[in-house]
PDB file of N, CA and C in Angstrom:
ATOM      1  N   UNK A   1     267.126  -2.736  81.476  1.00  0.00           N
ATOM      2  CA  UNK A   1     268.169  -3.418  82.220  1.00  0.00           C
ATOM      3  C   UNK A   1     268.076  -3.081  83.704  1.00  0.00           C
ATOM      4  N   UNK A   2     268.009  -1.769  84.070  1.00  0.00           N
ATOM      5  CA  UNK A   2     267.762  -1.169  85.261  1.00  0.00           C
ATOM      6  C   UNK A   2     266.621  -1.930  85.853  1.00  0.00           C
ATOM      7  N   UNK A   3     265.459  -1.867  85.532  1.00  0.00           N
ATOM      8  CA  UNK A   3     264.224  -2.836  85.753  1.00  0.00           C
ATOM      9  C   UNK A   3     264.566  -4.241  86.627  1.00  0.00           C
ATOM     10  N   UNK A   4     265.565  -5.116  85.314  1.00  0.00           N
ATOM     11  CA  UNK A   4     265.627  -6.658  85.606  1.00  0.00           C
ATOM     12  C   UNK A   4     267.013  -6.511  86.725  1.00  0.00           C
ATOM     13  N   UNK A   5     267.547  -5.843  86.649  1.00  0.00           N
ATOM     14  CA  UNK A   5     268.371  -6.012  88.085  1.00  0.00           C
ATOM     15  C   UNK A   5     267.616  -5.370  89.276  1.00  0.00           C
ATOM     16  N   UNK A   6     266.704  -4.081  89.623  1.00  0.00           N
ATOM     17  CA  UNK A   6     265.807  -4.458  90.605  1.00  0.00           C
ATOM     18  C   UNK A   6     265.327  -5.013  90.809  1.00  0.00           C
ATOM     19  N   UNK A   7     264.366  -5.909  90.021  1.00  0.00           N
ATOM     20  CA  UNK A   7     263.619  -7.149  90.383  1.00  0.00           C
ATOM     21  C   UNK A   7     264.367  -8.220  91.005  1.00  0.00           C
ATOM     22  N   UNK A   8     265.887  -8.514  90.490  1.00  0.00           N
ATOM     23  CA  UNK A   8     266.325  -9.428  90.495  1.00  0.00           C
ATOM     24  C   UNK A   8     267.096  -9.257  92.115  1.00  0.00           C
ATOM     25  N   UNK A   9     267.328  -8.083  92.781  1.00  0.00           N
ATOM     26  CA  UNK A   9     267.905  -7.443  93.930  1.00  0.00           C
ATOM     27  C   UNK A   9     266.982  -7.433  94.857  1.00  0.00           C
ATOM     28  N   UNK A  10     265.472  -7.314  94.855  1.00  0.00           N
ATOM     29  CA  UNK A  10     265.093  -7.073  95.634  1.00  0.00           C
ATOM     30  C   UNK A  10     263.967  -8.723  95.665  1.00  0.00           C
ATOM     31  N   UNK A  11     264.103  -9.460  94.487  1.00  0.00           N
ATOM     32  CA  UNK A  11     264.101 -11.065  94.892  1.00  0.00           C
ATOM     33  C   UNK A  11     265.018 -11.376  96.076  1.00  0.00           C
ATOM     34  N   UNK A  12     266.634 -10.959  95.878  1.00  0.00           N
ATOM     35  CA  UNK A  12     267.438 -11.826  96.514  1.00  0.00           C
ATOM     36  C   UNK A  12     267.211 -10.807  97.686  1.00  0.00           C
ATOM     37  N   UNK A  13     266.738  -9.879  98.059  1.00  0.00           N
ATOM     38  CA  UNK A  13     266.868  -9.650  99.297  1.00  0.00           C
ATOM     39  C   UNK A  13     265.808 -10.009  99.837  1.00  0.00           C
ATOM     40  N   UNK A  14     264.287 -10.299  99.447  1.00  0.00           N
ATOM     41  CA  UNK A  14     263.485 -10.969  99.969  1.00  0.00           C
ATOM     42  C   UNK A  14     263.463 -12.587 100.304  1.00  0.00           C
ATOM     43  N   UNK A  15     264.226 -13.686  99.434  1.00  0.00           N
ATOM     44  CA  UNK A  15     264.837 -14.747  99.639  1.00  0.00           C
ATOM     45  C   UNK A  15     266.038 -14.723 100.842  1.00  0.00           C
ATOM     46  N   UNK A  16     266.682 -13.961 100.791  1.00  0.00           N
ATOM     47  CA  UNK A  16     267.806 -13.559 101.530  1.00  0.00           C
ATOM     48  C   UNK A  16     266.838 -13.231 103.056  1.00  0.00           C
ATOM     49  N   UNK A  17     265.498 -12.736 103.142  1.00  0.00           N
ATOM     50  CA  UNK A  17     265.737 -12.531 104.576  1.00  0.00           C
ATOM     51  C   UNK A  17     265.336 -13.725 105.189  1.00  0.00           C
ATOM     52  N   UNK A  18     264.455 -14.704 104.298  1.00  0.00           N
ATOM     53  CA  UNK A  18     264.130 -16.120 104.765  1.00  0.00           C
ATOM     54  C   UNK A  18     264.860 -16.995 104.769  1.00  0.00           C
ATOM     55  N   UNK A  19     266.460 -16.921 104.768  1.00  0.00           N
ATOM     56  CA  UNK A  19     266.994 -18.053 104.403  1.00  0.00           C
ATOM     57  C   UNK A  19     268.080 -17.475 105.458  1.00  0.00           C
ATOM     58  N   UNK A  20     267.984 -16.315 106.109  1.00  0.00           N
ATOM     59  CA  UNK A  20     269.141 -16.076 107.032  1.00  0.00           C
ATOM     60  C   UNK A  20     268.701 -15.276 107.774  1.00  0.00           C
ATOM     61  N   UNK A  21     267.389 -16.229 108.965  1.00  0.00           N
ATOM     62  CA  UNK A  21     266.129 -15.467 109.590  1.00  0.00           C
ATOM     63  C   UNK A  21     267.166 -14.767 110.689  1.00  0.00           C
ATOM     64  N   UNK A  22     267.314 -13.903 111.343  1.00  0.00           N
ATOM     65  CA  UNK A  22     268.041 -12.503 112.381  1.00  0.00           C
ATOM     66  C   UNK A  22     267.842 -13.880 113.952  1.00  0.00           C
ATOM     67  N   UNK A  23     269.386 -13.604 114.424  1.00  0.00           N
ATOM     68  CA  UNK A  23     269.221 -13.965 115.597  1.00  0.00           C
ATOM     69  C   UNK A  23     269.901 -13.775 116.393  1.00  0.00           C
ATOM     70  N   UNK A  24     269.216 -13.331 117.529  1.00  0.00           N
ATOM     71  CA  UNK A  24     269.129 -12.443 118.851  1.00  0.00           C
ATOM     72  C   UNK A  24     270.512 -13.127 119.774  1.00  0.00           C
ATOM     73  N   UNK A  25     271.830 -12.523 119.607  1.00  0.00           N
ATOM     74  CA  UNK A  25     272.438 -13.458 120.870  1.00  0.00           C
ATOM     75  C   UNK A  25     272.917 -12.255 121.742  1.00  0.00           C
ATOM     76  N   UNK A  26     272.436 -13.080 122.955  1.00  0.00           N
ATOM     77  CA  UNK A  26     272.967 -12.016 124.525  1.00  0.00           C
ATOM     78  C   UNK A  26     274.862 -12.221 124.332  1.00  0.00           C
ATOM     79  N   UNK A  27     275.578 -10.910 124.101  1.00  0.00           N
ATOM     80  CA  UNK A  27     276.773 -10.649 123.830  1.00  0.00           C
ATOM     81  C   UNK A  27     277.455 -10.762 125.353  1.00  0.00           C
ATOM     82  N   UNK A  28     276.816 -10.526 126.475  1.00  0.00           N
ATOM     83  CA  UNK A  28     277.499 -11.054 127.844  1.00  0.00           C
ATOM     84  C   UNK A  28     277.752 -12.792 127.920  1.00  0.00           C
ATOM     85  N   UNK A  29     276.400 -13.353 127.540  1.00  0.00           N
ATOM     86  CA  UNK A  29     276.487 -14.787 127.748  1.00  0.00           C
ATOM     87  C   UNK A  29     277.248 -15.103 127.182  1.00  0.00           C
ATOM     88  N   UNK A  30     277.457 -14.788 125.476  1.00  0.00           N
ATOM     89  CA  UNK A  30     278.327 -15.584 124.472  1.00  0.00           C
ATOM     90  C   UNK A  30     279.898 -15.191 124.989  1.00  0.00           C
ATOM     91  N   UNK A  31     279.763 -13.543 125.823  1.00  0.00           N
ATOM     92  CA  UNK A  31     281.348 -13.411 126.099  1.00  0.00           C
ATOM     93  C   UNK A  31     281.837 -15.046 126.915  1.00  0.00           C
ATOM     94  N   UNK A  32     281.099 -15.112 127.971  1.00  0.00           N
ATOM     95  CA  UNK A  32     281.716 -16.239 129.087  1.00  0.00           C
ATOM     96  C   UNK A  32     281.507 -17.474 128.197  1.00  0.00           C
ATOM     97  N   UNK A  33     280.869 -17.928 127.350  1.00  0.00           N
ATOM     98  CA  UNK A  33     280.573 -19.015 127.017  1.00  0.00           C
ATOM     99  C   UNK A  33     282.343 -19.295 125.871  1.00  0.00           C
ATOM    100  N   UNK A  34     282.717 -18.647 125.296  1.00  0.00           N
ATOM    101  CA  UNK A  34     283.660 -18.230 124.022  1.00  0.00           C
ATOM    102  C   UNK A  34     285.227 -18.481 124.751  1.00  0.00           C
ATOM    103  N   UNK A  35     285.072 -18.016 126.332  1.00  0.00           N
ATOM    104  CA  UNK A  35     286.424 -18.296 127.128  1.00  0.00           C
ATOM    105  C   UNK A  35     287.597 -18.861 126.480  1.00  0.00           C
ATOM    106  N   UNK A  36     287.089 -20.380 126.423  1.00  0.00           N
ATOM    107  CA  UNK A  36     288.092 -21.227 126.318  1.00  0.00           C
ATOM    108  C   UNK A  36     288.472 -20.939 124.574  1.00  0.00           C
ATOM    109  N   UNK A  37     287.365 -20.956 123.473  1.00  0.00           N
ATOM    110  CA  UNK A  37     287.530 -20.862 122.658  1.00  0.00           C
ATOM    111  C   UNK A  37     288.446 -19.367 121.963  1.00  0.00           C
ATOM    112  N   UNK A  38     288.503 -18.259 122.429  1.00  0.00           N
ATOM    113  CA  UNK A  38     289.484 -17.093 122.492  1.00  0.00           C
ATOM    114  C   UNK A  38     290.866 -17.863 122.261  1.00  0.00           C
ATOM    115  N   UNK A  39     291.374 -18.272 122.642  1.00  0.00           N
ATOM    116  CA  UNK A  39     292.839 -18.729 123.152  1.00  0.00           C
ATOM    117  C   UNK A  39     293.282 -18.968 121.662  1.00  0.00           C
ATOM    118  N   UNK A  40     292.585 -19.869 120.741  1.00  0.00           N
ATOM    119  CA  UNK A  40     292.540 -20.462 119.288  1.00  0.00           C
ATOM    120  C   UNK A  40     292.229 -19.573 118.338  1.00  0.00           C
ATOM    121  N   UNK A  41     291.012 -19.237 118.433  1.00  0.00           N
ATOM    122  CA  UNK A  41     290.297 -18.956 117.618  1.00  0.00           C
ATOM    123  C   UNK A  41     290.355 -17.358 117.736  1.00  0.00           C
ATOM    124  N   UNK A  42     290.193 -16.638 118.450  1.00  0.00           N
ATOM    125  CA  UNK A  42     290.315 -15.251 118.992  1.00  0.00           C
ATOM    126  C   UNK A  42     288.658 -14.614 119.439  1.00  0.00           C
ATOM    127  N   UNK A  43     288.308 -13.554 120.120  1.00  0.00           N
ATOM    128  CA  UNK A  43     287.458 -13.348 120.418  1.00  0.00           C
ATOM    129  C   UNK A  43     286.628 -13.106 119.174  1.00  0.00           C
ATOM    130  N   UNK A  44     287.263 -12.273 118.260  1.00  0.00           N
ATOM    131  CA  UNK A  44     286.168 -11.865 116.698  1.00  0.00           C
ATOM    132  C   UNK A  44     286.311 -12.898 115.690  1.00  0.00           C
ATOM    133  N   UNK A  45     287.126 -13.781 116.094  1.00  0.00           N
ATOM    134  CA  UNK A  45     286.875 -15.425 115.315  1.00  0.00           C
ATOM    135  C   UNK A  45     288.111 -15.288 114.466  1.00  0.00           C
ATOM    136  N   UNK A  46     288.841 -14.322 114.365  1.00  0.00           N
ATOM    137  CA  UNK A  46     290.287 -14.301 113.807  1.00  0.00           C
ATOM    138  C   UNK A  46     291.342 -15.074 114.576  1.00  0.00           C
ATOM    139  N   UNK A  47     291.733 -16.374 113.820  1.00  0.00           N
ATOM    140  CA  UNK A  47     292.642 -17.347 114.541  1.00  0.00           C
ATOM    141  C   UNK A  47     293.532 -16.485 115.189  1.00  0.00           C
ATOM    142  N   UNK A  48     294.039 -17.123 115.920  1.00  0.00           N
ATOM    143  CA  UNK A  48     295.675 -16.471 116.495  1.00  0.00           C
ATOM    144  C   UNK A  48     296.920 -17.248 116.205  1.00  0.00           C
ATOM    145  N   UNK A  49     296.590 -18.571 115.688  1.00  0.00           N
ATOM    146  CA  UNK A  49     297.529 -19.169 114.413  1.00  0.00           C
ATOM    147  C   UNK A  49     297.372 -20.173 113.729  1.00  0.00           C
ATOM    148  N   UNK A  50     298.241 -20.156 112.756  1.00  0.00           N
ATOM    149  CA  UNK A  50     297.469 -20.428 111.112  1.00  0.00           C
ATOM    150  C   UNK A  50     297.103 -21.864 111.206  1.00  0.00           C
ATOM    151  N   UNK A  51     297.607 -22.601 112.139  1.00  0.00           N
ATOM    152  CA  UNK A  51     296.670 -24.113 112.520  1.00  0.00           C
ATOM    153  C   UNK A  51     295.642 -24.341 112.911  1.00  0.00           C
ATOM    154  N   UNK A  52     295.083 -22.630 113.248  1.00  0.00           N
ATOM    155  CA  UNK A  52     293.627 -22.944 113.984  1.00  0.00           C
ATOM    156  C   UNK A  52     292.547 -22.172 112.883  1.00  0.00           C
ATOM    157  N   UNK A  53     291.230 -22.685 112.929  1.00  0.00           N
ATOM    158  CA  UNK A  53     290.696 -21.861 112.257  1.00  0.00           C
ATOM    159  C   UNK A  53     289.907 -20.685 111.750  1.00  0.00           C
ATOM    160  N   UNK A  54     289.892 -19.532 111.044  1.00  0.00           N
ATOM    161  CA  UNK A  54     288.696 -19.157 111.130  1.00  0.00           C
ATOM    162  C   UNK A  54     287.643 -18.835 111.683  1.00  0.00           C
ATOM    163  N   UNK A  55     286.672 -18.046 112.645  1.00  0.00           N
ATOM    164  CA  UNK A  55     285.443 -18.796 112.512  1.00  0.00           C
ATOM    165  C   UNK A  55     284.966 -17.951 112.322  1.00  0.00           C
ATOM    166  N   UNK A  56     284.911 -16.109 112.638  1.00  0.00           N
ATOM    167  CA  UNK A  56     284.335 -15.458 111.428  1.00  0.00           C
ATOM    168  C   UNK A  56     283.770 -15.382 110.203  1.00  0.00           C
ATOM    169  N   UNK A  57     282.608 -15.035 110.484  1.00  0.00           N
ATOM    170  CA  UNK A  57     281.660 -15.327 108.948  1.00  0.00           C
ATOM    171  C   UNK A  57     281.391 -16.865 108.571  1.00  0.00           C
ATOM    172  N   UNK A  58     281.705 -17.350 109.273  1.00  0.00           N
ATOM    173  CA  UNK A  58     281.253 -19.067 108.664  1.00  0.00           C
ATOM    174  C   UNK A  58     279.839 -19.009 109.145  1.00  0.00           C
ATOM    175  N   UNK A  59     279.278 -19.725 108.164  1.00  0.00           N
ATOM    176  CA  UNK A  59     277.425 -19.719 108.550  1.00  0.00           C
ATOM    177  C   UNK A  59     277.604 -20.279 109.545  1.00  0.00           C
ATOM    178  N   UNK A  60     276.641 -20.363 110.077  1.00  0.00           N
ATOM    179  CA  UNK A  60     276.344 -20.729 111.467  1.00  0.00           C
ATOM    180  C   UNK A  60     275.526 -22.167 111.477  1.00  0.00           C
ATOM    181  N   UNK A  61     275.347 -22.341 110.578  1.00  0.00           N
ATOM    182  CA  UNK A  61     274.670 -23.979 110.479  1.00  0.00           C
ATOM    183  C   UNK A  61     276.186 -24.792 110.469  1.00  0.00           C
ATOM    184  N   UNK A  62     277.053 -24.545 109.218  1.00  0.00           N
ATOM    185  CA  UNK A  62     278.503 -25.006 109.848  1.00  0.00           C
ATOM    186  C   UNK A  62     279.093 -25.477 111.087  1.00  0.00           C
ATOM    187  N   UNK A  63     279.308 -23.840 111.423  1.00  0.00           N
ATOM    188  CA  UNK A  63     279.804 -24.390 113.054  1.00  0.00           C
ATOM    189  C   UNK A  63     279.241 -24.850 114.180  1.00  0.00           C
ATOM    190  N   UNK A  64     277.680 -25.220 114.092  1.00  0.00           N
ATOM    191  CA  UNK A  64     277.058 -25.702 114.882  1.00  0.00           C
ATOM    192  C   UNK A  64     276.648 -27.291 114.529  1.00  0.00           C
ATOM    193  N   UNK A  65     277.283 -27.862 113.250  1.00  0.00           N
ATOM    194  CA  UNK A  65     276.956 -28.967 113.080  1.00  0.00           C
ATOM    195  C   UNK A  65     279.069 -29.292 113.154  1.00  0.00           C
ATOM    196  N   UNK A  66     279.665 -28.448 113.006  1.00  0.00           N
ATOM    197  CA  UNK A  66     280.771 -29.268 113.254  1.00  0.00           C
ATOM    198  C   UNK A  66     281.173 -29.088 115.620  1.00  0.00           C
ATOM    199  N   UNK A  67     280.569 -28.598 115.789  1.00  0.00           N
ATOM    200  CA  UNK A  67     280.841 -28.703 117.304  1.00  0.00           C
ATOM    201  C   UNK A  67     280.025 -29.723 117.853  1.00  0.00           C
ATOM    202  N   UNK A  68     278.508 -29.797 117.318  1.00  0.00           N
ATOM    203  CA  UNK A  68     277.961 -30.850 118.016  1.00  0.00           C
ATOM    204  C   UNK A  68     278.384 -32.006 117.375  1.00  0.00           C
ATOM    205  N   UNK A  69     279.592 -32.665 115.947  1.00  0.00           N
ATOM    206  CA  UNK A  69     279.945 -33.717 115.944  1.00  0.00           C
ATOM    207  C   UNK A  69     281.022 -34.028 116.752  1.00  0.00           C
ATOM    208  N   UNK A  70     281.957 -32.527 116.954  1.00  0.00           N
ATOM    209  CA  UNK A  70     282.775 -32.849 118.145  1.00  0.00           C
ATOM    210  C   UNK A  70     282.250 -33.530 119.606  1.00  0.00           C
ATOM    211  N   UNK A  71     281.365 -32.765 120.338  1.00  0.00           N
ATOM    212  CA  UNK A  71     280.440 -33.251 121.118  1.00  0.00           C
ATOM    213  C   UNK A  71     280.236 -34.348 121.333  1.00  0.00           C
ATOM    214  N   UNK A  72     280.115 -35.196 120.021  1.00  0.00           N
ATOM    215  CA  UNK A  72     279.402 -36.092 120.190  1.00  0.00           C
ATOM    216  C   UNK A  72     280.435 -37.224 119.560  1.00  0.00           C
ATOM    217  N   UNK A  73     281.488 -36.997 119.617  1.00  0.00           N
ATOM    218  CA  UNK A  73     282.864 -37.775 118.990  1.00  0.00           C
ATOM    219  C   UNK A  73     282.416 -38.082 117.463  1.00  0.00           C
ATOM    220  N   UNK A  74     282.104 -37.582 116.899  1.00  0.00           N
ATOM    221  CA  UNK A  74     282.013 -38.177 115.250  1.00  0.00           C
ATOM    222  C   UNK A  74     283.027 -37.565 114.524  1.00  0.00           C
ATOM    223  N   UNK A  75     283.784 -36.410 115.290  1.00  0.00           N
ATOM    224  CA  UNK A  75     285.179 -35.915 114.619  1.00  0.00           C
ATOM    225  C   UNK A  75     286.062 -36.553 114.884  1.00  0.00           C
ATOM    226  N   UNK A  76     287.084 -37.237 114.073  1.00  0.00           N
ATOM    227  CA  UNK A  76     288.045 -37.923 114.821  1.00  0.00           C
ATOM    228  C   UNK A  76     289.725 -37.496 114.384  1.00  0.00           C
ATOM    229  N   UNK A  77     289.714 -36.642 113.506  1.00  0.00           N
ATOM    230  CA  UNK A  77     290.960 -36.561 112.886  1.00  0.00           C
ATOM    231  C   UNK A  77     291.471 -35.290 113.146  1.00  0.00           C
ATOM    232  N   UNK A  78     292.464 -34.907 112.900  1.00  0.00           N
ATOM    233  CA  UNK A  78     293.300 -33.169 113.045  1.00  0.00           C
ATOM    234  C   UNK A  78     293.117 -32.665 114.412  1.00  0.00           C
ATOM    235  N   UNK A  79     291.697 -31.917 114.797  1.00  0.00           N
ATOM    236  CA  UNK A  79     292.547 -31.275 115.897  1.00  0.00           C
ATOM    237  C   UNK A  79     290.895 -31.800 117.221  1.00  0.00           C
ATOM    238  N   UNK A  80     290.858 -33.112 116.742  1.00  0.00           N
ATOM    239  CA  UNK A  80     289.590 -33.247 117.530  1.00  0.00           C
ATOM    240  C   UNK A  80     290.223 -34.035 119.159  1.00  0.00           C
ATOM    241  N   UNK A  81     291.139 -33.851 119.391  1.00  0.00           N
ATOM    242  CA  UNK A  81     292.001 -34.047 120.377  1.00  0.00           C
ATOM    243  C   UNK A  81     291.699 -32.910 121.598  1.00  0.00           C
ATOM    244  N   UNK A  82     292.177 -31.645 120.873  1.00  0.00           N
ATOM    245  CA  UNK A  82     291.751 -30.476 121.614  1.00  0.00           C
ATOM    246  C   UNK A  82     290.399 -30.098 121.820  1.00  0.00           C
ATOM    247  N   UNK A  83     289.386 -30.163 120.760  1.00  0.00           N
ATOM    248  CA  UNK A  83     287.991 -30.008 120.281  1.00  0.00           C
ATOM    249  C   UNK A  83     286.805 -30.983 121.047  1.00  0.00           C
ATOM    250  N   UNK A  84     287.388 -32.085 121.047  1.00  0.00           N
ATOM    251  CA  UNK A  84     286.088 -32.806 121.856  1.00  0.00           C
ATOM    252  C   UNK A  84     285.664 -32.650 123.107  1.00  0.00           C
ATOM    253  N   UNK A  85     287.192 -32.508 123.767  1.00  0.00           N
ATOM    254  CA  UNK A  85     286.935 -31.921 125.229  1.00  0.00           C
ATOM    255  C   UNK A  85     286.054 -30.550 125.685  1.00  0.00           C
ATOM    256  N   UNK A  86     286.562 -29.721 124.889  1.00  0.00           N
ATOM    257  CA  UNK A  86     286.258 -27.727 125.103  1.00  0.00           C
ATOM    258  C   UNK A  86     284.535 -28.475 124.732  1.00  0.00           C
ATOM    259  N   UNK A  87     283.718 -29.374 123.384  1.00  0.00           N
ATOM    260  CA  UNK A  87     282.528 -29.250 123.324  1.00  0.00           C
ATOM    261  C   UNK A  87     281.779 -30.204 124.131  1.00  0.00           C
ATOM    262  N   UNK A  88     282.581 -31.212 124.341  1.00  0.00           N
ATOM    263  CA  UNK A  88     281.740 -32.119 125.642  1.00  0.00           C
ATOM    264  C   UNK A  88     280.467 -31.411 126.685  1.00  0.00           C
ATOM    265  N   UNK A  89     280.452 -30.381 127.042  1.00  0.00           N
ATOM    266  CA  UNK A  89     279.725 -30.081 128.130  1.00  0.00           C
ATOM    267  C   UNK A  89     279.250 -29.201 127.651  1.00  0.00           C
ATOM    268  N   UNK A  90     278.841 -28.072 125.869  1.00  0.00           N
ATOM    269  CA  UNK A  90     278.073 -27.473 125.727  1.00  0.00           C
ATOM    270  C   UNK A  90     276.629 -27.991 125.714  1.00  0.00           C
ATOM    271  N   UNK A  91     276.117 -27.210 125.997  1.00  0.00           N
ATOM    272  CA  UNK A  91     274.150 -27.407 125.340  1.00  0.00           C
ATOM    273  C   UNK A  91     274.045 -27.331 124.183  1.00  0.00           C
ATOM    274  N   UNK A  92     273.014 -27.525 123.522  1.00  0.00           N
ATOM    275  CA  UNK A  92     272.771 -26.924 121.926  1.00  0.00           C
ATOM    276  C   UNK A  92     272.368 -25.178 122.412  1.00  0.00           C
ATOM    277  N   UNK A  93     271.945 -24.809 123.071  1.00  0.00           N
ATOM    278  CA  UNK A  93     271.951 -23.320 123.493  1.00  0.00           C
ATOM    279  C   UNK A  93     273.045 -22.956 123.374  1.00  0.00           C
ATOM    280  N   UNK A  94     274.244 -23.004 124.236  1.00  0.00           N
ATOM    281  CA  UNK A  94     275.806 -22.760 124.264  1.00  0.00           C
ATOM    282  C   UNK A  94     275.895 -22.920 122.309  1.00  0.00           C
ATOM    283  N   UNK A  95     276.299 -23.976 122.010  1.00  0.00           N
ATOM    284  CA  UNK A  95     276.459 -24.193 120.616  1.00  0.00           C
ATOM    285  C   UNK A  95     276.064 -23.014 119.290  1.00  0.00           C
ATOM    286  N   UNK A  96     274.495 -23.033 119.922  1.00  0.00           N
ATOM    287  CA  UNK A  96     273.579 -22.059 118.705  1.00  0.00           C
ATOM    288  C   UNK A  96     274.116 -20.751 118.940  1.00  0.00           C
ATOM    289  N   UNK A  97     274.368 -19.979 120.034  1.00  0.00           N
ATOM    290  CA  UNK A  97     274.749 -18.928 120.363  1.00  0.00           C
ATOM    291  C   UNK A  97     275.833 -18.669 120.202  1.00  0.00           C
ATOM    292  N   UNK A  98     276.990 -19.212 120.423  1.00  0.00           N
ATOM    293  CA  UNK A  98     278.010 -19.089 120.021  1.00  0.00           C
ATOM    294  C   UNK A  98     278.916 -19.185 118.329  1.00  0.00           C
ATOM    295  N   UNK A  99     277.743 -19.819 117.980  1.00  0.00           N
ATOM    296  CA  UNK A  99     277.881 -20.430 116.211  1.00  0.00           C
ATOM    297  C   UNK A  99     277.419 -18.939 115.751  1.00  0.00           C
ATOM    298  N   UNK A 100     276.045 -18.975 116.591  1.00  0.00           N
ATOM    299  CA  UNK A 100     275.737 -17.290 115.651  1.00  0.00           C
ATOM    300  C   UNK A 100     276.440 -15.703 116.090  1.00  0.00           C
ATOM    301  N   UNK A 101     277.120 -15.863 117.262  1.00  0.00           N
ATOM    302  CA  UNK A 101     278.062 -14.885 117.190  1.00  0.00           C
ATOM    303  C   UNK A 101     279.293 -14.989 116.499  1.00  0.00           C
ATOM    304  N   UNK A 102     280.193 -16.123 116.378  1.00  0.00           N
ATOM    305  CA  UNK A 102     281.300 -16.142 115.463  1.00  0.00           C
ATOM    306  C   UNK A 102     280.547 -16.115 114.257  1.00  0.00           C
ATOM    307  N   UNK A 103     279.792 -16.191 113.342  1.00  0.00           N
ATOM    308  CA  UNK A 103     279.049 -16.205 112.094  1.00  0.00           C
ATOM    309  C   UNK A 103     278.917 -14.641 111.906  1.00  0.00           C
ATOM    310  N   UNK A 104     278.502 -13.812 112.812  1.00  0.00           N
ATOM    311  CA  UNK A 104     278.232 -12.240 112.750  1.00  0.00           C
ATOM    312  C   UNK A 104     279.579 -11.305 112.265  1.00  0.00           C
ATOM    313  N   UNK A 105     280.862 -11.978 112.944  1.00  0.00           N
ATOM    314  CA  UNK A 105     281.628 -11.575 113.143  1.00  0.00           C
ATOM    315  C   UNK A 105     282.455 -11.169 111.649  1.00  0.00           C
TER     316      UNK A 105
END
């Protein structure tokens, strides 16, 4: 038994490092970049109220495919009022970096 759960642990940690390859974000840039987003969301991604969401620990493919639909107006409902504006003027740099620091968090 001991056996088939190492095998089976050190599968998922070898699958596990290819499927959630390590990435490098400069913690000064992402501070200034996160500004506006703090106010909502909080600096470690813990809302500051219960209408806003989350963003701690959310993968980072998530929040980088729901900001660039903000971005790009394909969100249109709940709180894409506030949301389209704050992502209008990121890069996908801004985006990726910031997705993978609230994701760390």
């Amino acid at each position: 038994m001991k056996t088939v759960l190492r095998k089976h642990t050190l599968i998922g940690l070898i699958l596990g490092g290819f499927a959630m390859p390590a990435v490098a974000v400069d913690a000064d840039a992402v501070a200034k970049k996160i500004i506006t987003c703090v106010a909502c969301h909080g600096a470690d991604g813990q809302s500051t109220a219960p209408i806003y969401p989350n963003l701690a620990g959310q993968a980072p493919e998530y929040l980088e495919m729901a900001l660039k639909a903000y971005r790009a107006g394909e969100r249109n409902g709940g709180m894409s009022a506030v949301m389209t504006p704050q992502a209008i003027n990121l890069t996908d740099k801004d985006i990726a970096d910031m997705s993978a620091y609230y994701s760390k968090q």
